[in-house]
C-alpha atoms as a PDB file:
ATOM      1  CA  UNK A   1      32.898  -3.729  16.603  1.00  0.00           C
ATOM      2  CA  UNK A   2      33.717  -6.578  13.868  1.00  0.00           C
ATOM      3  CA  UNK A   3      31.177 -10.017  14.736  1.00  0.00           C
ATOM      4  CA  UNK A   4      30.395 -12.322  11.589  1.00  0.00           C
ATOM      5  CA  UNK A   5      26.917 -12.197  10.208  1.00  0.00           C
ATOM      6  CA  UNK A   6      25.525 -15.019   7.512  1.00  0.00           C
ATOM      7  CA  UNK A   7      23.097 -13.262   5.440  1.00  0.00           C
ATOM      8  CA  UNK A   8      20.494 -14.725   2.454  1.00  0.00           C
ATOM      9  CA  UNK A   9      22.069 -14.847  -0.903  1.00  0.00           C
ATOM     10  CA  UNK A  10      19.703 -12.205  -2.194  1.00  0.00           C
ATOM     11  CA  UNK A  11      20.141  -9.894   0.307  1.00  0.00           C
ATOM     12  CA  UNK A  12      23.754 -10.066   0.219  1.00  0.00           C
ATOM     13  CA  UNK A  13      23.952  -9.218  -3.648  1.00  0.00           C
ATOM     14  CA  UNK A  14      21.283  -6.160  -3.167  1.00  0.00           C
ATOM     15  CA  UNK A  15      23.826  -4.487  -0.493  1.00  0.00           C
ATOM     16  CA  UNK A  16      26.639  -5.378  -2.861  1.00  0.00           C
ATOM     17  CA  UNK A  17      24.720  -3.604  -5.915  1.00  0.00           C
ATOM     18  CA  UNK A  18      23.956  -0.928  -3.597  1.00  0.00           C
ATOM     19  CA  UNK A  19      27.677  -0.253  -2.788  1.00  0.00           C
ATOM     20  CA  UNK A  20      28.929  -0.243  -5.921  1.00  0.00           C
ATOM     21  CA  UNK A  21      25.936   2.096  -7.556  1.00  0.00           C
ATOM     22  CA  UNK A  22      26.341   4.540  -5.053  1.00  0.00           C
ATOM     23  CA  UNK A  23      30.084   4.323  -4.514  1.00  0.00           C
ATOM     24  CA  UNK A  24      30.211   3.537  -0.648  1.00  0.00           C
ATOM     25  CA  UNK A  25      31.327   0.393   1.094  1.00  0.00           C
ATOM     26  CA  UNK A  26      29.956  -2.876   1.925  1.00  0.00           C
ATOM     27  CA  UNK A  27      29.822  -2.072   5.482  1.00  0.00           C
ATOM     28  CA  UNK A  28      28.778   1.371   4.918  1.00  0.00           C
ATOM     29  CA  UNK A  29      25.463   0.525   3.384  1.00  0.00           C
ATOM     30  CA  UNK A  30      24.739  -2.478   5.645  1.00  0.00           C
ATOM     31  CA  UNK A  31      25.624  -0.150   8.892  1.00  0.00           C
ATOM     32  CA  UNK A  32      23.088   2.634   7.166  1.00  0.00           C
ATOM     33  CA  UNK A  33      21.062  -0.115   5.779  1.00  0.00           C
ATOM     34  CA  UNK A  34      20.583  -1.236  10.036  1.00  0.00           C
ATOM     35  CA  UNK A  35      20.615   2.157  11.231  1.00  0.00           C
ATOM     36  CA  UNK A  36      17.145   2.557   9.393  1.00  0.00           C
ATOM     37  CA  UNK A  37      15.904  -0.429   9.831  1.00  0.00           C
ATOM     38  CA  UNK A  38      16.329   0.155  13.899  1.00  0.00           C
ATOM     39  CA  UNK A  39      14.848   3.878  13.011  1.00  0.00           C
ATOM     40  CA  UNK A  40      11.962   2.638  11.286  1.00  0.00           C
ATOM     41  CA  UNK A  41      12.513   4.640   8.657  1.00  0.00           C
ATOM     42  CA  UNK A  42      11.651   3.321   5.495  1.00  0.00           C
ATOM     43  CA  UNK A  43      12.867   4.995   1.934  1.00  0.00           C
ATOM     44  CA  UNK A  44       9.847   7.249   1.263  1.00  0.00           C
ATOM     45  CA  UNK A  45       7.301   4.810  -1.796  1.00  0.00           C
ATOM     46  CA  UNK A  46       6.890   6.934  -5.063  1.00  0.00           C
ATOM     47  CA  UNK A  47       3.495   8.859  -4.864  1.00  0.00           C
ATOM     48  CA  UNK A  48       0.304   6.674  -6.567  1.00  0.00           C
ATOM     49  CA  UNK A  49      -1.011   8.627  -9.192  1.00  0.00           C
ATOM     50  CA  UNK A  50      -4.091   7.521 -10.930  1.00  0.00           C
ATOM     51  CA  UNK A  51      -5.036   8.225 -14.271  1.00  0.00           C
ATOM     52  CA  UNK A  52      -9.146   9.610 -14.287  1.00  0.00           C
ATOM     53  CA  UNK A  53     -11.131   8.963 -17.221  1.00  0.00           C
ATOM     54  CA  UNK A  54     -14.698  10.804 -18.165  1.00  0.00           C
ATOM     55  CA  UNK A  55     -17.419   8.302 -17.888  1.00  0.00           C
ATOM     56  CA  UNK A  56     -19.947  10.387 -19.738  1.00  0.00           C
ATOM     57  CA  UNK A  57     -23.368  11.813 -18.090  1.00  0.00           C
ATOM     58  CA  UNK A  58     -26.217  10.269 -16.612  1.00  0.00           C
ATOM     59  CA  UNK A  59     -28.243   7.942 -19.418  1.00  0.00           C
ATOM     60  CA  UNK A  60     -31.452   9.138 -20.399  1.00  0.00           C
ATOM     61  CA  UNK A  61     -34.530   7.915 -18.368  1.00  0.00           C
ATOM     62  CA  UNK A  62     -32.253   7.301 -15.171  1.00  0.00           C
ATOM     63  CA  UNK A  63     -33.478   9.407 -11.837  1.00  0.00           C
ATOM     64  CA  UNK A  64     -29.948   9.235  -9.733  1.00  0.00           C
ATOM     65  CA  UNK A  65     -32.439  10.720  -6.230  1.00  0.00           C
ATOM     66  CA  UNK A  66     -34.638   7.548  -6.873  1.00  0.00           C
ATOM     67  CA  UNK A  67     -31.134   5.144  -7.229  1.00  0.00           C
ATOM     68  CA  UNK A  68     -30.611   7.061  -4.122  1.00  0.00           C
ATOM     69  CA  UNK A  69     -33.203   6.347  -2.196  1.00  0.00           C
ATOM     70  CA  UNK A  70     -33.893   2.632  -3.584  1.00  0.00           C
ATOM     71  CA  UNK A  71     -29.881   1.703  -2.390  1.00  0.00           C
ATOM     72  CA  UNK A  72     -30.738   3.604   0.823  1.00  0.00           C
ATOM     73  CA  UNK A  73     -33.596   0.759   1.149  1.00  0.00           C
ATOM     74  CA  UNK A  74     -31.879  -1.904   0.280  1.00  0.00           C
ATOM     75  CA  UNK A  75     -29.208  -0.858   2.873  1.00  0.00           C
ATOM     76  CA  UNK A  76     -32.074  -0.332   5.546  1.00  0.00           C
ATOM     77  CA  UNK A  77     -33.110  -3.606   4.857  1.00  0.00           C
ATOM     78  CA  UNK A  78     -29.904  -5.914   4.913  1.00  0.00           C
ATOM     79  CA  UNK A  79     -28.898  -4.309   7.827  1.00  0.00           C
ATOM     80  CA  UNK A  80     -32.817  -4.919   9.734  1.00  0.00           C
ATOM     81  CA  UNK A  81     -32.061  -8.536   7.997  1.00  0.00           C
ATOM     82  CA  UNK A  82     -28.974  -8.542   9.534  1.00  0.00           C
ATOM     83  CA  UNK A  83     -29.836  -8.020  13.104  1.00  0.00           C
ATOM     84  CA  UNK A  84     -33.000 -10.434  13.339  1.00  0.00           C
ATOM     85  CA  UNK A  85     -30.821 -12.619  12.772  1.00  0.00           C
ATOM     86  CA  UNK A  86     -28.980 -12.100  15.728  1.00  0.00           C
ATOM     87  CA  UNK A  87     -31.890 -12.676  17.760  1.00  0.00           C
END
Protein backbone atom coordinates (compact mmCIF):
# COMPACT_ATOMS: atom_id res chain seq x y z
CA UNK A 1 0.00 0.00 0.00
CA UNK A 2 1.99 3.40 -0.85
CA UNK A 3 0.19 6.61 1.50
CA UNK A 4 2.64 9.64 2.29
CA UNK A 5 3.85 9.99 5.82
CA UNK A 6 5.70 13.43 7.18
CA UNK A 7 8.03 12.33 9.75
CA UNK A 8 10.44 14.57 12.40
CA UNK A 9 13.74 15.46 10.94
CA UNK A 10 15.52 13.30 13.47
CA UNK A 11 13.69 10.43 13.05
CA UNK A 12 13.90 10.49 9.43
CA UNK A 13 17.86 10.62 9.42
CA UNK A 14 18.02 7.63 12.20
CA UNK A 15 15.95 5.26 9.64
CA UNK A 16 18.16 6.61 6.88
CA UNK A 17 21.46 5.71 8.99
CA UNK A 18 19.83 2.57 9.79
CA UNK A 19 19.39 1.59 6.07
CA UNK A 20 22.48 2.31 4.94
CA UNK A 21 24.50 0.55 8.09
CA UNK A 22 22.69 -2.45 7.71
CA UNK A 23 22.29 -2.50 3.94
CA UNK A 24 18.36 -2.70 3.64
CA UNK A 25 15.96 -0.12 2.32
CA UNK A 26 14.29 2.89 3.51
CA UNK A 27 11.03 1.24 3.55
CA UNK A 28 12.37 -1.92 4.77
CA UNK A 29 13.50 -0.61 8.10
CA UNK A 30 10.54 1.77 8.60
CA UNK A 31 8.01 -1.31 7.70
CA UNK A 32 10.24 -3.50 10.43
CA UNK A 33 10.82 -0.42 12.37
CA UNK A 34 6.40 -0.36 12.65
CA UNK A 35 6.07 -3.95 12.73
CA UNK A 36 7.79 -3.76 16.27
CA UNK A 37 6.58 -0.93 17.36
CA UNK A 38 2.80 -2.51 16.82
CA UNK A 39 4.50 -5.85 18.50
CA UNK A 40 5.74 -4.12 21.38
CA UNK A 41 8.80 -5.43 21.02
CA UNK A 42 11.50 -3.35 21.93
CA UNK A 43 15.41 -4.13 20.93
CA UNK A 44 16.47 -6.05 24.07
CA UNK A 45 18.72 -2.84 26.61
CA UNK A 46 22.39 -4.08 27.24
CA UNK A 47 22.51 -5.87 30.71
CA UNK A 48 23.47 -3.23 33.85
CA UNK A 49 26.43 -4.43 35.35
CA UNK A 50 27.70 -2.82 38.44
CA UNK A 51 31.07 -2.64 39.53
CA UNK A 52 31.23 -3.84 43.70
CA UNK A 53 33.82 -2.42 45.76
CA UNK A 54 35.02 -3.84 49.44
CA UNK A 55 34.01 -1.39 52.03
CA UNK A 56 36.20 -2.87 54.72
CA UNK A 57 34.79 -4.53 58.14
CA UNK A 58 32.85 -3.30 60.86
CA UNK A 59 34.91 -0.29 62.88
CA UNK A 60 36.00 -1.09 66.17
CA UNK A 61 33.59 -0.30 69.11
CA UNK A 62 30.45 -0.57 66.70
CA UNK A 63 27.68 -3.39 67.89
CA UNK A 64 25.76 -3.86 64.29
CA UNK A 65 22.62 -6.07 66.71
CA UNK A 66 22.36 -2.77 68.79
CA UNK A 67 22.28 -0.47 65.19
CA UNK A 68 19.77 -3.11 64.64
CA UNK A 69 17.61 -2.80 67.13
CA UNK A 70 18.01 1.16 67.70
CA UNK A 71 16.81 1.62 63.61
CA UNK A 72 14.13 -0.98 64.43
CA UNK A 73 12.98 1.80 67.15
CA UNK A 74 13.25 4.53 65.34
CA UNK A 75 11.12 2.79 62.63
CA UNK A 76 8.53 1.72 65.42
CA UNK A 77 8.35 5.10 66.33
CA UNK A 78 7.88 7.20 63.02
CA UNK A 79 5.49 4.90 61.98
CA UNK A 80 3.32 5.16 65.80
CA UNK A 81 4.15 9.06 64.94
CA UNK A 82 2.80 8.58 61.80
CA UNK A 83 -0.57 7.23 62.56
CA UNK A 84 -1.53 9.62 65.60
CA UNK A 85 -1.42 11.80 63.34
CA UNK A 86 -4.07 10.50 61.42
CA UNK A 87 -6.31 10.66 64.23
Amino acid sequence: MRTTLTLEEHLAQALKAEAASSGRTFKQVVNETLLRGLRGSAPKPRPYRMKTVALGGVRPGFDLDRSLRLAEQLEDEAITAKLEARK
